[in-house]
C-alpha atoms as a PDB file:
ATOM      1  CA  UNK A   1      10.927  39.921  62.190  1.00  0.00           C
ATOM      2  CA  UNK A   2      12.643  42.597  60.561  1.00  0.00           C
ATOM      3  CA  UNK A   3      12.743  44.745  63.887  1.00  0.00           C
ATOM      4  CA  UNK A   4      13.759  41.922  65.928  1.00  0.00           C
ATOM      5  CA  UNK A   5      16.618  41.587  63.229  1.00  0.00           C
ATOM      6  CA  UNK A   6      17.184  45.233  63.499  1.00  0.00           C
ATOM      7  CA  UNK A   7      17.382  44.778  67.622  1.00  0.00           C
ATOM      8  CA  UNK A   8      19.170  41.187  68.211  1.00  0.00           C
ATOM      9  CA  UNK A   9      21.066  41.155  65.130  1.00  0.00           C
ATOM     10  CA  UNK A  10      20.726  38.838  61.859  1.00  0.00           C
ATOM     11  CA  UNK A  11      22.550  35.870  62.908  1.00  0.00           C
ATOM     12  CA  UNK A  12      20.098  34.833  66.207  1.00  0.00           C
ATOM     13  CA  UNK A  13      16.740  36.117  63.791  1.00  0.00           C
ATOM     14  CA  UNK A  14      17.967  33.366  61.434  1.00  0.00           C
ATOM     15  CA  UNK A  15      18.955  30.617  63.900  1.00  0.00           C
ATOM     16  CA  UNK A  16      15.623  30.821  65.830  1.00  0.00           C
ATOM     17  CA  UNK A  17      13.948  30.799  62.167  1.00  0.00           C
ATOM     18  CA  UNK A  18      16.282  27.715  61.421  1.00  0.00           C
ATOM     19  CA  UNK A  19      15.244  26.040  64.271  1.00  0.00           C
ATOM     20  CA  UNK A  20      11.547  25.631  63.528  1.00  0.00           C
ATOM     21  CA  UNK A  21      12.603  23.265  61.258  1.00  0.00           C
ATOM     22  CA  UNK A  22      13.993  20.368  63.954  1.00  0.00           C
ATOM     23  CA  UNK A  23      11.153  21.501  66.195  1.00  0.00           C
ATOM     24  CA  UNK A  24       8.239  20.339  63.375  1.00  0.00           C
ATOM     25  CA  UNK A  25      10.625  17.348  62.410  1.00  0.00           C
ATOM     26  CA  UNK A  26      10.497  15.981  65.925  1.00  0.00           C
ATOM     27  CA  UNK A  27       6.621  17.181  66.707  1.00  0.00           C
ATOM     28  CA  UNK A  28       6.092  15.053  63.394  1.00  0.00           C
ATOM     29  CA  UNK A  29       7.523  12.231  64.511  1.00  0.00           C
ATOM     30  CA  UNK A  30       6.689  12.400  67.990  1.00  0.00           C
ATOM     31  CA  UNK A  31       3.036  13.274  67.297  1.00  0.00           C
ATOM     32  CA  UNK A  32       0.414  10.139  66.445  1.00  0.00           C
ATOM     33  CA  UNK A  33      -3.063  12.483  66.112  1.00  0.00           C
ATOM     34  CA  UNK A  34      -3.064  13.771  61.936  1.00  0.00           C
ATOM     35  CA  UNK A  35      -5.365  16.547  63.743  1.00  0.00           C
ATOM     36  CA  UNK A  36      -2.580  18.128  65.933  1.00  0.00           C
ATOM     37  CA  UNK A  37      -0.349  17.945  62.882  1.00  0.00           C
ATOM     38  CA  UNK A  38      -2.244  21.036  62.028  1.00  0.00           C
ATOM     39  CA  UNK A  39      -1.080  23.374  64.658  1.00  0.00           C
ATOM     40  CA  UNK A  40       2.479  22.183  63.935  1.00  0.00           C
ATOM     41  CA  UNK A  41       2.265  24.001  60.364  1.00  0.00           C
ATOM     42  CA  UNK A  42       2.578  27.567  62.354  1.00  0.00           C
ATOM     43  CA  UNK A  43       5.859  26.421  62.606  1.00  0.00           C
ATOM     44  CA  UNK A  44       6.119  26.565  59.099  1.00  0.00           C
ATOM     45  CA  UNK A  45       5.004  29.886  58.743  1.00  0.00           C
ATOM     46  CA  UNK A  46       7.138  31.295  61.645  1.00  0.00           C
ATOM     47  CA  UNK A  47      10.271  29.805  60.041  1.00  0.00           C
ATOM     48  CA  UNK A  48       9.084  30.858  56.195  1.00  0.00           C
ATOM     49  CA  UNK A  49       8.877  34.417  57.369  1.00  0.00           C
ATOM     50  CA  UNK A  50      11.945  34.765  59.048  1.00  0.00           C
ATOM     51  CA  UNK A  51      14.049  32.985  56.122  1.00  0.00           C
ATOM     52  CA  UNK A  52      11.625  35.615  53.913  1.00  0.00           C
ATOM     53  CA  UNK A  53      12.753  38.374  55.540  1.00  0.00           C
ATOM     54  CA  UNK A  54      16.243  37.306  56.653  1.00  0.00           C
ATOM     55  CA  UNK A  55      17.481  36.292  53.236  1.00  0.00           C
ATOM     56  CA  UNK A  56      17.228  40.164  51.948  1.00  0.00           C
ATOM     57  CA  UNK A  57      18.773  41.738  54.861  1.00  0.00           C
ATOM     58  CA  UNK A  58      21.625  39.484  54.644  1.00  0.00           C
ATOM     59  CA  UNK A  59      22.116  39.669  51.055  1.00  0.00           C
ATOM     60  CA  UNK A  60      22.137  43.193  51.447  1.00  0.00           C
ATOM     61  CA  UNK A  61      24.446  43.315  54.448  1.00  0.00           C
ATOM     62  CA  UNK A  62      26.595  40.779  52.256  1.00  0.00           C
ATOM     63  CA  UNK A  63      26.551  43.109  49.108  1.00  0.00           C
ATOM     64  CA  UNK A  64      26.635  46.062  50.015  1.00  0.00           C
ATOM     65  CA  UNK A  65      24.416  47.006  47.117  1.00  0.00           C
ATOM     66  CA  UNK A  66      27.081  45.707  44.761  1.00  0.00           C
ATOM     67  CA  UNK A  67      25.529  42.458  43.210  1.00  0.00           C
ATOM     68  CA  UNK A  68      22.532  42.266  45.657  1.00  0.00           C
ATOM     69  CA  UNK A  69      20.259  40.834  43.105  1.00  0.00           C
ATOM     70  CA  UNK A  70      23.072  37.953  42.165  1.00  0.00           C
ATOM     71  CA  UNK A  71      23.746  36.961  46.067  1.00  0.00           C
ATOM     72  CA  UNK A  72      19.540  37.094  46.090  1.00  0.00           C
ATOM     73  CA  UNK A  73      19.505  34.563  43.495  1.00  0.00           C
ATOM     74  CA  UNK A  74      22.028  32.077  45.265  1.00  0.00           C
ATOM     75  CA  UNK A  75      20.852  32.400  48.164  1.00  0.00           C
ATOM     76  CA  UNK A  76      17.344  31.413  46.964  1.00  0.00           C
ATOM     77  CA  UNK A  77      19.531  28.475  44.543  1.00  0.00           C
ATOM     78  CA  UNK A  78      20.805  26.856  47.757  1.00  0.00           C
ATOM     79  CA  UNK A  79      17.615  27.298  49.466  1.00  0.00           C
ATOM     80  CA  UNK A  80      15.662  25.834  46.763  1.00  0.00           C
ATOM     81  CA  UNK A  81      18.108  23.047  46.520  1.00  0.00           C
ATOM     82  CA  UNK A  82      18.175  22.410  49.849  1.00  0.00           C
ATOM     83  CA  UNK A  83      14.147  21.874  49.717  1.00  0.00           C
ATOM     84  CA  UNK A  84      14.286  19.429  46.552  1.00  0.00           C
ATOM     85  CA  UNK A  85      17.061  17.211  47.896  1.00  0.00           C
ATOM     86  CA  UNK A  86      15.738  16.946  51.570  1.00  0.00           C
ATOM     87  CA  UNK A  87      11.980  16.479  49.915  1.00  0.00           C
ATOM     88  CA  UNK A  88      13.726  13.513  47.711  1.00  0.00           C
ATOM     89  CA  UNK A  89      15.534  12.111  50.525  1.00  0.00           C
ATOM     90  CA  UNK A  90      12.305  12.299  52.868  1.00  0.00           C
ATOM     91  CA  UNK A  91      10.242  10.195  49.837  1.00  0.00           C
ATOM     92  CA  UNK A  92      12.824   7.601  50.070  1.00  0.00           C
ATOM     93  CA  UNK A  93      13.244   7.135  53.694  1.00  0.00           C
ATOM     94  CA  UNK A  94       9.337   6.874  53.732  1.00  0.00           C
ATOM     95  CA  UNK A  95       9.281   4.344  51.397  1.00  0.00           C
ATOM     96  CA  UNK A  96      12.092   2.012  52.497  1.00  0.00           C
ATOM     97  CA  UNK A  97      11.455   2.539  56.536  1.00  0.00           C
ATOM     98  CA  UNK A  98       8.148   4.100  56.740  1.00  0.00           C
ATOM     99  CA  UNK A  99       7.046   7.927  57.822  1.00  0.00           C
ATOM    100  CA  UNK A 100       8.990   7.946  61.634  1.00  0.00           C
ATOM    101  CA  UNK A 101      11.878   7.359  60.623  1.00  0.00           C
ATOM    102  CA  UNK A 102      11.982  10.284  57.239  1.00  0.00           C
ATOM    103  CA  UNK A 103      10.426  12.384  60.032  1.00  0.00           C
ATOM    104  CA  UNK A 104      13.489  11.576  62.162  1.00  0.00           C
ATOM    105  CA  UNK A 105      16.091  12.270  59.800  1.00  0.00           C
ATOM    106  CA  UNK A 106      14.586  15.577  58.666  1.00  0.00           C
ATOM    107  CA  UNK A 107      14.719  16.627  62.499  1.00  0.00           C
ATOM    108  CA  UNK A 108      18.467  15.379  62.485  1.00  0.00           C
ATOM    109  CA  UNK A 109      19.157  17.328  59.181  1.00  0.00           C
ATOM    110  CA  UNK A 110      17.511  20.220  60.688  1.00  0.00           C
ATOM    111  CA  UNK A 111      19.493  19.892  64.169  1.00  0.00           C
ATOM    112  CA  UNK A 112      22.645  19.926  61.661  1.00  0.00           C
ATOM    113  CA  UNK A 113      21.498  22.927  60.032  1.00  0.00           C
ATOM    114  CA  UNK A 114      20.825  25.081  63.164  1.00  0.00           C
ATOM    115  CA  UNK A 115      24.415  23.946  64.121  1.00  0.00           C
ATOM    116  CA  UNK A 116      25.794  24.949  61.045  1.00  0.00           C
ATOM    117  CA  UNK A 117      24.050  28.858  60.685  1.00  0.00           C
ATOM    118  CA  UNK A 118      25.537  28.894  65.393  1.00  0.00           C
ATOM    119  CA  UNK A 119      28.813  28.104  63.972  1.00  0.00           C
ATOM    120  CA  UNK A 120      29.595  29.399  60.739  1.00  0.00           C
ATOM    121  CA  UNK A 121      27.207  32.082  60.152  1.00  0.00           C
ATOM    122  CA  UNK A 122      28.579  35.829  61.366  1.00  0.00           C
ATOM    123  CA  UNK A 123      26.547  38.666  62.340  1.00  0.00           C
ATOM    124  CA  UNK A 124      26.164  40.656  58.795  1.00  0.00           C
ATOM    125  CA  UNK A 125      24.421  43.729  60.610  1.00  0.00           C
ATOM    126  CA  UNK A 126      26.875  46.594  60.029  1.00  0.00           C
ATOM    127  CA  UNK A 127      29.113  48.163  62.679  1.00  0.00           C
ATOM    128  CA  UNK A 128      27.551  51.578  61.942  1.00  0.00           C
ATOM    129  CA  UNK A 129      23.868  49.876  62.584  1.00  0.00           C
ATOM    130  CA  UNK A 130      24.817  48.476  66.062  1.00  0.00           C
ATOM    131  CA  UNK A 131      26.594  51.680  66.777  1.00  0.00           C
ATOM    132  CA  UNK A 132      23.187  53.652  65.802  1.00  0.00           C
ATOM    133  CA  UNK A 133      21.463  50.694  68.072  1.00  0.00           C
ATOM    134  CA  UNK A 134      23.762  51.511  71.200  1.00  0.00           C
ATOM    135  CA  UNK A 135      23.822  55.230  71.177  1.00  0.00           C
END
């Protein structure tokens, strides 16, 4: 992951990692056997290591070195935020309109998400690093 950052550039690393998470939302919901549930999890793992690896090289990229510790630490704030709302928000769907349907909205948040990181996330890979890349 880290060379493919180093070669396409941070933003597309972290969209494709982003994008696991609509892909097991909608195999969730779309799947009925609990047994090929299982080989939906790699998902997981593809899209854990790239946010593993991505979130350093962007907070470094960010920083600069200045404050790379503190950007570290939000970073991993919103992250872990965004893990206890949606795993709130999940319970309650489940419970109110059954497993389908919290499936469904966690592919629609994730959907939103990818959107978000195409649209408002810019390449943090230095100029320097993409000049090194070219020549």
């Amino acid at each position: 992951i880290g060379r493919m950052a180093e070669r396409w550039g941070r933003r597309l690393v972290l969209i494709v990692g982003f994008a696991t998470v609509p892909l097991r939302g909608f195999l969730f919901a779309a799947l009925g056997n609990p047994y090929m549930l299982i080989p939906v999890q790699v998902l997981e793992g593809a899209g854990g290591a790239a946010f593993g690896v991505m979130m350093p090289l962007i907070a470094a990229d960010l920083t600069k070195g200045r404050n790379y510790t503190l950007c570290l630490a939000l970073l991993g704030l919103a992250g872990g935020a965004g893990t206890a709302i949606s795993t709130a928000l999940a319970g309650w769907t489940t419970d109110h309109f059954g497993r389908g349907a919290a499936y469904w909205l966690l592919f629609a948040a994730g959907v939103l998400a990818v959107a978000l990181v195409a649209a408002a996330m810019p390449e943090t890979k230095s100029e320097q690093s993409r000049r090194q890349d070219a020549g």
